[in-house]
N, C-alpha and C. Protein backbone atom coordinates (compact mmCIF):
# COMPACT_ATOMS: atom_id res chain seq x y z
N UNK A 1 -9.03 -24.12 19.09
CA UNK A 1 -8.20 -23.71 20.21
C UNK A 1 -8.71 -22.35 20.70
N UNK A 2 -8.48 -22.11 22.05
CA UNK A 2 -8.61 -20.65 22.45
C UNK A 2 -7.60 -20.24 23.12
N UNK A 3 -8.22 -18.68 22.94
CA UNK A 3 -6.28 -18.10 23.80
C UNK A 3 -6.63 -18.29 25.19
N UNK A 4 -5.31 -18.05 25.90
CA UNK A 4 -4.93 -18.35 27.42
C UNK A 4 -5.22 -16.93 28.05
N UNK A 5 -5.13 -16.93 29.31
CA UNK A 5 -4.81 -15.87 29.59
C UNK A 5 -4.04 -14.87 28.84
N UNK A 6 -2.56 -15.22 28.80
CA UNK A 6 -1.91 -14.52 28.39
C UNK A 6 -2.16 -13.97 27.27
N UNK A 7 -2.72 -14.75 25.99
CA UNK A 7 -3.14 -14.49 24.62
C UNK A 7 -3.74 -13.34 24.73
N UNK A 8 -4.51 -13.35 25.67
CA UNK A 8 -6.08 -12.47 26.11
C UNK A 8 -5.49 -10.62 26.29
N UNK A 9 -4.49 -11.01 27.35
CA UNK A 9 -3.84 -10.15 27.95
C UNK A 9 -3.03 -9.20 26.98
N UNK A 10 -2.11 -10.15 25.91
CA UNK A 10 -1.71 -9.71 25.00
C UNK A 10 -2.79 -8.38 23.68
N UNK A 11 -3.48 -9.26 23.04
CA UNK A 11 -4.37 -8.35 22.16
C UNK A 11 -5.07 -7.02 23.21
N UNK A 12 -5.34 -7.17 24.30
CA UNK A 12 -5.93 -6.14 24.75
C UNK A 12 -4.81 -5.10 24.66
N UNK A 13 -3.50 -5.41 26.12
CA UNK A 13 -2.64 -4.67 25.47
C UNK A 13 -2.03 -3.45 24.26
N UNK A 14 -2.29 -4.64 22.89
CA UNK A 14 -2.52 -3.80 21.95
C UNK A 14 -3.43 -3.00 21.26
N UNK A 15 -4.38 -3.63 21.77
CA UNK A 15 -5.55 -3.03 21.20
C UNK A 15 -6.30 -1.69 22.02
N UNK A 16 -5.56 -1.90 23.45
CA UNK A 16 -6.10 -0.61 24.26
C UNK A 16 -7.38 -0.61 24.66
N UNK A 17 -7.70 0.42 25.50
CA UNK A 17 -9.51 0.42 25.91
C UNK A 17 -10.07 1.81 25.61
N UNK A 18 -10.84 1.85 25.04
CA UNK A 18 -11.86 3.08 25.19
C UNK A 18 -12.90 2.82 25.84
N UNK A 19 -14.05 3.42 26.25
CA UNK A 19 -15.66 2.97 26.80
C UNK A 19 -15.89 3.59 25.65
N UNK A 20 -16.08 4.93 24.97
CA UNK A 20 -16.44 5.34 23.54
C UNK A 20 -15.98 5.10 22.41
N UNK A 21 -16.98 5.40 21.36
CA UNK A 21 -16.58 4.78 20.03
C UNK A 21 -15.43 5.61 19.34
N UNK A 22 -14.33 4.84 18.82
CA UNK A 22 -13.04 5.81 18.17
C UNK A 22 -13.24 5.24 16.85
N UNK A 23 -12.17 5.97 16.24
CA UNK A 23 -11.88 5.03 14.64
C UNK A 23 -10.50 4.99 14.80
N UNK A 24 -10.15 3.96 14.60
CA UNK A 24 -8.83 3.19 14.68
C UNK A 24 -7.88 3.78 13.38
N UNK A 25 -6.92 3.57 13.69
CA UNK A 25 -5.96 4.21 12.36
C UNK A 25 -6.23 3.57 10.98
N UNK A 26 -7.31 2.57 10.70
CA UNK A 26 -7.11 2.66 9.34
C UNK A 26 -9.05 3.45 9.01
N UNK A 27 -9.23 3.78 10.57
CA UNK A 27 -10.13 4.86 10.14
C UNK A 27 -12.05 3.75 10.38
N UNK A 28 -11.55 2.73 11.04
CA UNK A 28 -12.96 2.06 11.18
C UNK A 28 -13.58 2.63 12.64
N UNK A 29 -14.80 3.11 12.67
CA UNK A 29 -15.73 2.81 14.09
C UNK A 29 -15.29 1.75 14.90
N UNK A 30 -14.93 2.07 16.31
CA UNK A 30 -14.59 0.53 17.26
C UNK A 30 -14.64 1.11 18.58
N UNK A 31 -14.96 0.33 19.47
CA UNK A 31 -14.95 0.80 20.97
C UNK A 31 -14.09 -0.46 21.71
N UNK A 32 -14.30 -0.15 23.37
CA UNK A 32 -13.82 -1.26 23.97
C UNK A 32 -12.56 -1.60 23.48
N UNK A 33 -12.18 -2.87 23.67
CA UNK A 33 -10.69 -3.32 23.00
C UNK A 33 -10.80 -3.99 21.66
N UNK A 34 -10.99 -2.67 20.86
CA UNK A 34 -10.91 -3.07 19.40
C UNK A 34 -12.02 -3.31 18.95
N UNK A 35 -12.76 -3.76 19.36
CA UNK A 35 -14.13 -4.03 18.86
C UNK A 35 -14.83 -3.47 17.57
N UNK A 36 -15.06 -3.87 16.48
CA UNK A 36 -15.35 -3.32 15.81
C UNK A 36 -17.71 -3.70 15.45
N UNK A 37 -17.91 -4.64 15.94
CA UNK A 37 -19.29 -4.83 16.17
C UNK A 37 -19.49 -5.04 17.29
N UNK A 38 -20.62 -5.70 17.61
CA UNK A 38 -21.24 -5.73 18.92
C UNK A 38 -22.03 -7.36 19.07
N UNK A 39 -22.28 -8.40 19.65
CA UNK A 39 -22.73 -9.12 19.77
C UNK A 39 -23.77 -9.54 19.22
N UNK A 40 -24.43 -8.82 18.83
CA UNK A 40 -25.93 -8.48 18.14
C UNK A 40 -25.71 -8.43 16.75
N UNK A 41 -24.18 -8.20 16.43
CA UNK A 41 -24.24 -8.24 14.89
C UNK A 41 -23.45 -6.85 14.68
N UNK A 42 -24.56 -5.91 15.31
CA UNK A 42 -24.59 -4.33 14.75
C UNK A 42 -23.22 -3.89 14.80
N UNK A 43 -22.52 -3.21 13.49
CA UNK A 43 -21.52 -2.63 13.45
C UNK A 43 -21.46 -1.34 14.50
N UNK A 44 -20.04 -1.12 15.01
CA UNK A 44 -19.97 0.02 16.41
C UNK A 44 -20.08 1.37 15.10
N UNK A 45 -20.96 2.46 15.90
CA UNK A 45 -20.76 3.76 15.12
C UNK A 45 -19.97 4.37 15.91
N UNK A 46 -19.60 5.75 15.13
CA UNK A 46 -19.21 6.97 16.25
C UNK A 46 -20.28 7.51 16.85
N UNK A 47 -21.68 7.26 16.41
CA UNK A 47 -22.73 7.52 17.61
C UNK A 47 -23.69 7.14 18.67
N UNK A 48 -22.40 5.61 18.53
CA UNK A 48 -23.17 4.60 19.56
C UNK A 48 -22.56 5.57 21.29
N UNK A 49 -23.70 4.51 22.19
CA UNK A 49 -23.26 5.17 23.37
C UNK A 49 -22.14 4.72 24.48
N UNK A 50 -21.69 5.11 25.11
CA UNK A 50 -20.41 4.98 25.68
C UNK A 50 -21.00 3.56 26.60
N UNK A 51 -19.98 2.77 26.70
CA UNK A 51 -19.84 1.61 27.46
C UNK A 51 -19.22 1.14 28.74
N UNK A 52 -19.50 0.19 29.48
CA UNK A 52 -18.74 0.24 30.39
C UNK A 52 -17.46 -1.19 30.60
N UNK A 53 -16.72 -0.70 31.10
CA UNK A 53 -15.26 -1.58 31.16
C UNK A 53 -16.32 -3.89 31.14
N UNK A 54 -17.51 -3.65 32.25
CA UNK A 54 -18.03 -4.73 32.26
C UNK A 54 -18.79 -5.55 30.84
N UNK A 55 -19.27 -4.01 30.24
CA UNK A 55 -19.64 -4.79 28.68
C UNK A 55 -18.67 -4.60 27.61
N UNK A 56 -17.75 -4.00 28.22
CA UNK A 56 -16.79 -3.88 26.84
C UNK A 56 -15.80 -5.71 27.10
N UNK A 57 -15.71 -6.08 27.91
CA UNK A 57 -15.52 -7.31 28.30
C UNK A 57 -16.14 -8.61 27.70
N UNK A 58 -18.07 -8.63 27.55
CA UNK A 58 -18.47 -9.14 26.82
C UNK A 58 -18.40 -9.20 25.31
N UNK A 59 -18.12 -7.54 24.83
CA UNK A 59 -18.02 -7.46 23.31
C UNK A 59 -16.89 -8.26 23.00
N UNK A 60 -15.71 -8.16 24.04
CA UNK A 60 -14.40 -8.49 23.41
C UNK A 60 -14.39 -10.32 23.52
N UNK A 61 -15.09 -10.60 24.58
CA UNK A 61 -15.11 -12.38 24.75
C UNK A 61 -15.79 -12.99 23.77
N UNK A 62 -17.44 -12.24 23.28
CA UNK A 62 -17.51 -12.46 21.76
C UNK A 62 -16.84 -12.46 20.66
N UNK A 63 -16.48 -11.13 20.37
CA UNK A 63 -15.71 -10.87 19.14
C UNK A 63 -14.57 -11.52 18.79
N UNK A 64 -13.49 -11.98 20.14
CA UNK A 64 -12.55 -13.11 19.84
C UNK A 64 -13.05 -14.10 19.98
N UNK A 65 -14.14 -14.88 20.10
CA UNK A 65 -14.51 -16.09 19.83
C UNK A 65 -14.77 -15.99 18.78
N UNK A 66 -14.82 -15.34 17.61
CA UNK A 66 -15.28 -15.32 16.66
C UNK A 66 -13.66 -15.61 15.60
N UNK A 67 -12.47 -14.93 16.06
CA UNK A 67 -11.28 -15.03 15.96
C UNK A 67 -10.82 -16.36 15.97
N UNK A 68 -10.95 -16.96 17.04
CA UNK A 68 -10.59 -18.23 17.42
C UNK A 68 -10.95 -18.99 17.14
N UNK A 69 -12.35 -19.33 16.36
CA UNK A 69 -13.10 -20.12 15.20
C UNK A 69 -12.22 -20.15 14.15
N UNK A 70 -12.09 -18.97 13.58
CA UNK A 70 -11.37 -19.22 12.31
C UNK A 70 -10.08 -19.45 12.37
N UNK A 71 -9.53 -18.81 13.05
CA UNK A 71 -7.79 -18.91 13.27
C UNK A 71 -7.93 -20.19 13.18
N UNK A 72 -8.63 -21.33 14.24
CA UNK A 72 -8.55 -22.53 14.50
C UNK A 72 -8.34 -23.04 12.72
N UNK A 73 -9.72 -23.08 12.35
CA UNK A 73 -10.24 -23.30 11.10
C UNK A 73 -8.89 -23.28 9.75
N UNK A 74 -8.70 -22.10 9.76
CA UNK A 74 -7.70 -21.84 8.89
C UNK A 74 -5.86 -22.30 9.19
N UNK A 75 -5.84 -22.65 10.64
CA UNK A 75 -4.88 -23.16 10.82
C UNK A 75 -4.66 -24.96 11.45
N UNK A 76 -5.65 -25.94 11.07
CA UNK A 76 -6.20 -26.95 11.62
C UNK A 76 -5.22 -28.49 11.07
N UNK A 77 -4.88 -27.74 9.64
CA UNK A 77 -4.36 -29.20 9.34
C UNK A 77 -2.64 -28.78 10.07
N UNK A 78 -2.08 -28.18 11.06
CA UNK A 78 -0.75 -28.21 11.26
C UNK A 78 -1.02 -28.35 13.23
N UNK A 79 -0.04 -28.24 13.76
CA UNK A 79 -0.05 -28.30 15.51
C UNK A 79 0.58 -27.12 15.63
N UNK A 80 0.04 -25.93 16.15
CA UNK A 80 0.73 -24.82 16.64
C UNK A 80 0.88 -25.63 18.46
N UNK A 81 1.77 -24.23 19.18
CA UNK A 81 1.85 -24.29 20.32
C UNK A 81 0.79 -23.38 20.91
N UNK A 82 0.86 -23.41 22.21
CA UNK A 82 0.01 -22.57 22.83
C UNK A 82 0.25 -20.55 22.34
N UNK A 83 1.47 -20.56 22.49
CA UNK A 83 2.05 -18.99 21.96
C UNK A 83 2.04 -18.91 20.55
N UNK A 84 2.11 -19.83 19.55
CA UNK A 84 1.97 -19.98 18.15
C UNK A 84 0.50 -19.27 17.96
N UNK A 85 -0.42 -20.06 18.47
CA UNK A 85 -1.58 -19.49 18.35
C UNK A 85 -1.99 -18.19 19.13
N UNK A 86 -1.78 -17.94 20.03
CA UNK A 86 -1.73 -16.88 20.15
C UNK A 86 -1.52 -15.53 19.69
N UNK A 87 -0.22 -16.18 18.98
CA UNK A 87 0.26 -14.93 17.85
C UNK A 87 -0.65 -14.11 16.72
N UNK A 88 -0.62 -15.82 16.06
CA UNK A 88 -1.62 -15.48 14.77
C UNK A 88 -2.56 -15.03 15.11
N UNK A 89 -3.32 -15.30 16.48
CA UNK A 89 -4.82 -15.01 16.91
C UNK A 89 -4.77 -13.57 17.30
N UNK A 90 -3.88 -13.06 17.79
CA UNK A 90 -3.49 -11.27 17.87
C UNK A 90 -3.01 -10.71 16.10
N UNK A 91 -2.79 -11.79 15.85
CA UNK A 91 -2.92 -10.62 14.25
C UNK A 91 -4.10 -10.64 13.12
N UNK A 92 -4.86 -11.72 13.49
CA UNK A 92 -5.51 -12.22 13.00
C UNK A 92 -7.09 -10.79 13.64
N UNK A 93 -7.06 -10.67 15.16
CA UNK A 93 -7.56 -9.95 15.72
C UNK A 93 -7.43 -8.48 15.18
N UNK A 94 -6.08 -8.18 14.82
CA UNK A 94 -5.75 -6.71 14.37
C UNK A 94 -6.18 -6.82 12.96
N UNK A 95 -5.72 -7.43 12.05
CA UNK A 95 -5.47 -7.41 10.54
C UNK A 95 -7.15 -7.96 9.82
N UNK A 96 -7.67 -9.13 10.64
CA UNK A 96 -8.91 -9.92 10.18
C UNK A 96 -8.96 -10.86 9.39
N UNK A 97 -9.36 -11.88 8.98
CA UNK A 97 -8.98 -13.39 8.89
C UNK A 97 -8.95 -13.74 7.57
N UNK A 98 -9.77 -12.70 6.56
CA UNK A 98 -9.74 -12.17 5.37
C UNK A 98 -10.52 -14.03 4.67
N UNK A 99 -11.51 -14.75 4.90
CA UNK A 99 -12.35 -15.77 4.73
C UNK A 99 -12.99 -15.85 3.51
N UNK A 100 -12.31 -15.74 2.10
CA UNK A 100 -13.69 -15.39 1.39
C UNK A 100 -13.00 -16.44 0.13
N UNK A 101 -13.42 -16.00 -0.77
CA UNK A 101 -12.82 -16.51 -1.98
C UNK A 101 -12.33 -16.35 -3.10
N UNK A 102 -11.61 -15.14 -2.84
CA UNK A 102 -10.57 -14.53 -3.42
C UNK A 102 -9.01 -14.69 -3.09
N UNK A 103 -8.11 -14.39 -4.15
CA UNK A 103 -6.65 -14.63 -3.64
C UNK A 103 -5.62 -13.53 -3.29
N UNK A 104 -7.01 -12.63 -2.77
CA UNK A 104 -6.23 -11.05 -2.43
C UNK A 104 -5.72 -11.29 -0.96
N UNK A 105 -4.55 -11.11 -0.27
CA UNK A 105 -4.01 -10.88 0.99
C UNK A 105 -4.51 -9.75 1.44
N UNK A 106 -6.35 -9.51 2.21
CA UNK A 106 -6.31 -8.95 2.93
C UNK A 106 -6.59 -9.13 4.23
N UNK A 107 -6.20 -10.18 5.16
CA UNK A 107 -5.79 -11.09 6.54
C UNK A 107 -5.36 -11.97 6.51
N UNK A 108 -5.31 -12.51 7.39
CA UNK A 108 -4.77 -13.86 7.76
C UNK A 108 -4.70 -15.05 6.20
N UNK A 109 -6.32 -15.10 5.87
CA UNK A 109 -6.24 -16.22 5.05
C UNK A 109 -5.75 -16.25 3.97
N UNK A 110 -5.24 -15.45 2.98
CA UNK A 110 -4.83 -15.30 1.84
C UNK A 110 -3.47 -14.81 1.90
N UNK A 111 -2.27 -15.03 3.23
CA UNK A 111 -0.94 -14.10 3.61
C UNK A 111 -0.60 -15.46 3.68
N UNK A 112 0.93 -14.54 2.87
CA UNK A 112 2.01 -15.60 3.05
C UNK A 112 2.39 -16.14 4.19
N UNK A 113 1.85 -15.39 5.29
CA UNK A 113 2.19 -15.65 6.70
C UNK A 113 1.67 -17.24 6.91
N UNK A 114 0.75 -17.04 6.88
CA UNK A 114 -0.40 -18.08 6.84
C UNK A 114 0.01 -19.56 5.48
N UNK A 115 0.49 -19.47 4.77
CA UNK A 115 1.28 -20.41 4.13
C UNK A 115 2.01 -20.80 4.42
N UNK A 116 3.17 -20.01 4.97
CA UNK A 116 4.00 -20.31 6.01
C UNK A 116 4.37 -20.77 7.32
N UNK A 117 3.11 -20.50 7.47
CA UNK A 117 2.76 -21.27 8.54
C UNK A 117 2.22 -22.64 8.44
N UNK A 118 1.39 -23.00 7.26
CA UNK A 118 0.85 -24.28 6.82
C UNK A 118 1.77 -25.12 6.16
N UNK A 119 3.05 -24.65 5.45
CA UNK A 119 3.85 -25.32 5.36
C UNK A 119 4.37 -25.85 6.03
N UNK A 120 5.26 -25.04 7.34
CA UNK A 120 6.07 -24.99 8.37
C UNK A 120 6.00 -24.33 8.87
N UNK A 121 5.48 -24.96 10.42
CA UNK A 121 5.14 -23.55 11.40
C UNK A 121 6.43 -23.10 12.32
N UNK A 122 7.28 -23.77 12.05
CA UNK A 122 8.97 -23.58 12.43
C UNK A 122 9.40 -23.07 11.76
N UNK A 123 9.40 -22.31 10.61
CA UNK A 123 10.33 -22.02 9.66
C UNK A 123 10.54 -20.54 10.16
N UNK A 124 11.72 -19.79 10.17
CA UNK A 124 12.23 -18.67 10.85
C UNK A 124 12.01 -17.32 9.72
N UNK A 125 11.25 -17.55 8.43
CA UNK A 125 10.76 -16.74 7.61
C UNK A 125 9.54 -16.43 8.44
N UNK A 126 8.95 -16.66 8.71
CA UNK A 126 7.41 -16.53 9.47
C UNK A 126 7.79 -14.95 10.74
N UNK A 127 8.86 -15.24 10.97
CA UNK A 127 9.12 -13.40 11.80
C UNK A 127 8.65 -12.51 10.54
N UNK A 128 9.37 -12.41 9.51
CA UNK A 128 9.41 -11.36 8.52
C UNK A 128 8.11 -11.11 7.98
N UNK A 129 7.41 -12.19 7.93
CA UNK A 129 6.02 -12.26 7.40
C UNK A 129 5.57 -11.44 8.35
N UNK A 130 5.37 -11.70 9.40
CA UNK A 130 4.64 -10.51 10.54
C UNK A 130 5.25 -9.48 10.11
N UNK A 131 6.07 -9.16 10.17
CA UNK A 131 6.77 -7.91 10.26
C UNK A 131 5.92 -6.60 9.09
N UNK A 132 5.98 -7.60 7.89
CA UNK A 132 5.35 -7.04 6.73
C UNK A 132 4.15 -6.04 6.86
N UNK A 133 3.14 -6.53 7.91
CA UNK A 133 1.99 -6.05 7.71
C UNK A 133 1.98 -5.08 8.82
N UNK A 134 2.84 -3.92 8.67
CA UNK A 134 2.82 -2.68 9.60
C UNK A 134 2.23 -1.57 9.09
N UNK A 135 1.15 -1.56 8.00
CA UNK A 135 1.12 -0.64 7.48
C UNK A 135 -0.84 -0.30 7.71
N UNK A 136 -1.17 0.96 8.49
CA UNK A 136 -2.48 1.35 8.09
C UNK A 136 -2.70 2.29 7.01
N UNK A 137 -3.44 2.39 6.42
CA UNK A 137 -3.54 3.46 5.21
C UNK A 137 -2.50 3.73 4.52
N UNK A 138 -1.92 2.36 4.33
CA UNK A 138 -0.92 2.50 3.11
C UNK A 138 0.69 3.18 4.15
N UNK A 139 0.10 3.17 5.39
CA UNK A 139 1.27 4.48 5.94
C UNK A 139 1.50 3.22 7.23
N UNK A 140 3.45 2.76 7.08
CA UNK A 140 3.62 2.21 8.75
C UNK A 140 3.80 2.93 9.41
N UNK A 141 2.97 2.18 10.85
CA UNK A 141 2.78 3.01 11.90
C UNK A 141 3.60 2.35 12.85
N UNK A 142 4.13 2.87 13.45
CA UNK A 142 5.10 2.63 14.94
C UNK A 142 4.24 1.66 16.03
N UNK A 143 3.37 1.67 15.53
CA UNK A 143 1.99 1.03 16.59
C UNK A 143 1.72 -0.20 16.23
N UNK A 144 2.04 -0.76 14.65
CA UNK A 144 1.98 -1.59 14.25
C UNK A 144 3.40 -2.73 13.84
N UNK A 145 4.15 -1.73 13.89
CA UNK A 145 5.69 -1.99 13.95
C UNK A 145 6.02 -2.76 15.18
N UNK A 146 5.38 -2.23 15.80
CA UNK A 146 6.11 -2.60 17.43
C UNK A 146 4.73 -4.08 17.84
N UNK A 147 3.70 -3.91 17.11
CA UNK A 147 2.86 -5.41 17.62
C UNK A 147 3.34 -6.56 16.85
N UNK A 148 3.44 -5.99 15.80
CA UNK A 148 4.09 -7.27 14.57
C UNK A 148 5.71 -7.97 15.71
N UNK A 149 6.12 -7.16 15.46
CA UNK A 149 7.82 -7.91 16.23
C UNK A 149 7.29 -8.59 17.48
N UNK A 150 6.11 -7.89 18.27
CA UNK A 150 5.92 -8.60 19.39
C UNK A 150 5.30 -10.03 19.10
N UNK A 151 4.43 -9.84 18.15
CA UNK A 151 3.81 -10.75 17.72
C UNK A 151 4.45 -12.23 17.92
N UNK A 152 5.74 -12.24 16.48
CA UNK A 152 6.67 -12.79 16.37
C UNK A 152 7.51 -13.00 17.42
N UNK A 153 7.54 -12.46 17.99
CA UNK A 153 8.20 -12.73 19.49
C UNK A 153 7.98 -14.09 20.10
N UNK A 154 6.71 -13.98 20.44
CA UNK A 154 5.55 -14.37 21.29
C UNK A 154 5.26 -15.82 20.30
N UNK A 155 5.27 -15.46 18.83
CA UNK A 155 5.10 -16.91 18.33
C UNK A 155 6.29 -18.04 18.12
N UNK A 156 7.53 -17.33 18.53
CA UNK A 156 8.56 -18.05 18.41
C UNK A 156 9.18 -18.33 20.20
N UNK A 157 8.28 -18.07 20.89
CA UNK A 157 8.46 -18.50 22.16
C UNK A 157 8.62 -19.73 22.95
């Protein structure tokens, strides 16, 4: 699946724009909307060079295709809705899809969210699960507080 407009509209939203490279609150290199690499592979530094709104566009149409692979992937044996996916695909975008093979919750694939969702993607526990993951550096942030509820919002739409 891929996001809609709106999906699109949404993560940027949260994710904001720079043309230069920042570090995001849990302290990673990223430019553009969120971006944390570049098409090419190469991770963003703080001494890469400033970009413009037209390629920060490409980084981001890559980098969530890359989102939307797995989200798909990891959410395939259930039927989300169009805003279902969306959701996960904006947290999945913020948090990262966490793909490996370990049973540590650090994204999407190893969160109760994500069980919860594979169990039952109706089940009204699945707000709280978002809710949970407001925290950068160990510290919740108001920034993350307020995407999670939207999140959930948006997936119970």
């Amino acid at each position: 699946m891929k996001a809609d407009d709106r999906g699109r509209l949404f993560i940027k939203q949260y994710e904001g724009f720079s043309t230069k490279p920042y570090l995001c609150t849990a302290g990673v290199p990223t430019i553009g909307y969120g971006s944390t690499m570049y098409p090419n592979g190469k991770r963003v530094t703080m001494k890469d060079k400033e970009i413009t709104q037209a390629e920060a566009e490409v980084i981001f149409n890559w980098h969530l295709s890359l989102f939307e692979r797995d989200v798909t992937f990891l959410t395939k044996t259930v039927v989300l809705t169009r805003n279902m996916f969306n959701a996960v695909l904006s947290f999945a975008y913020n948090v990262g899809t966490d793909i490996d093979q370990d049973d540590i919750p650090e994204g999407l694939g190893d969160s109760t969210l994500l069980k919860l969702i594979l169990n039952n993607p109706s089940d009204p526990a699945i707000a709280k699960e978002f809710a949970k993951w407001n925290k950068s550096n160990g510290k919740v942030t108001n920034g993350l507080v307020n995407r999670r509820a939207a999140e959930a919002k948006l997936y119970f739409q």
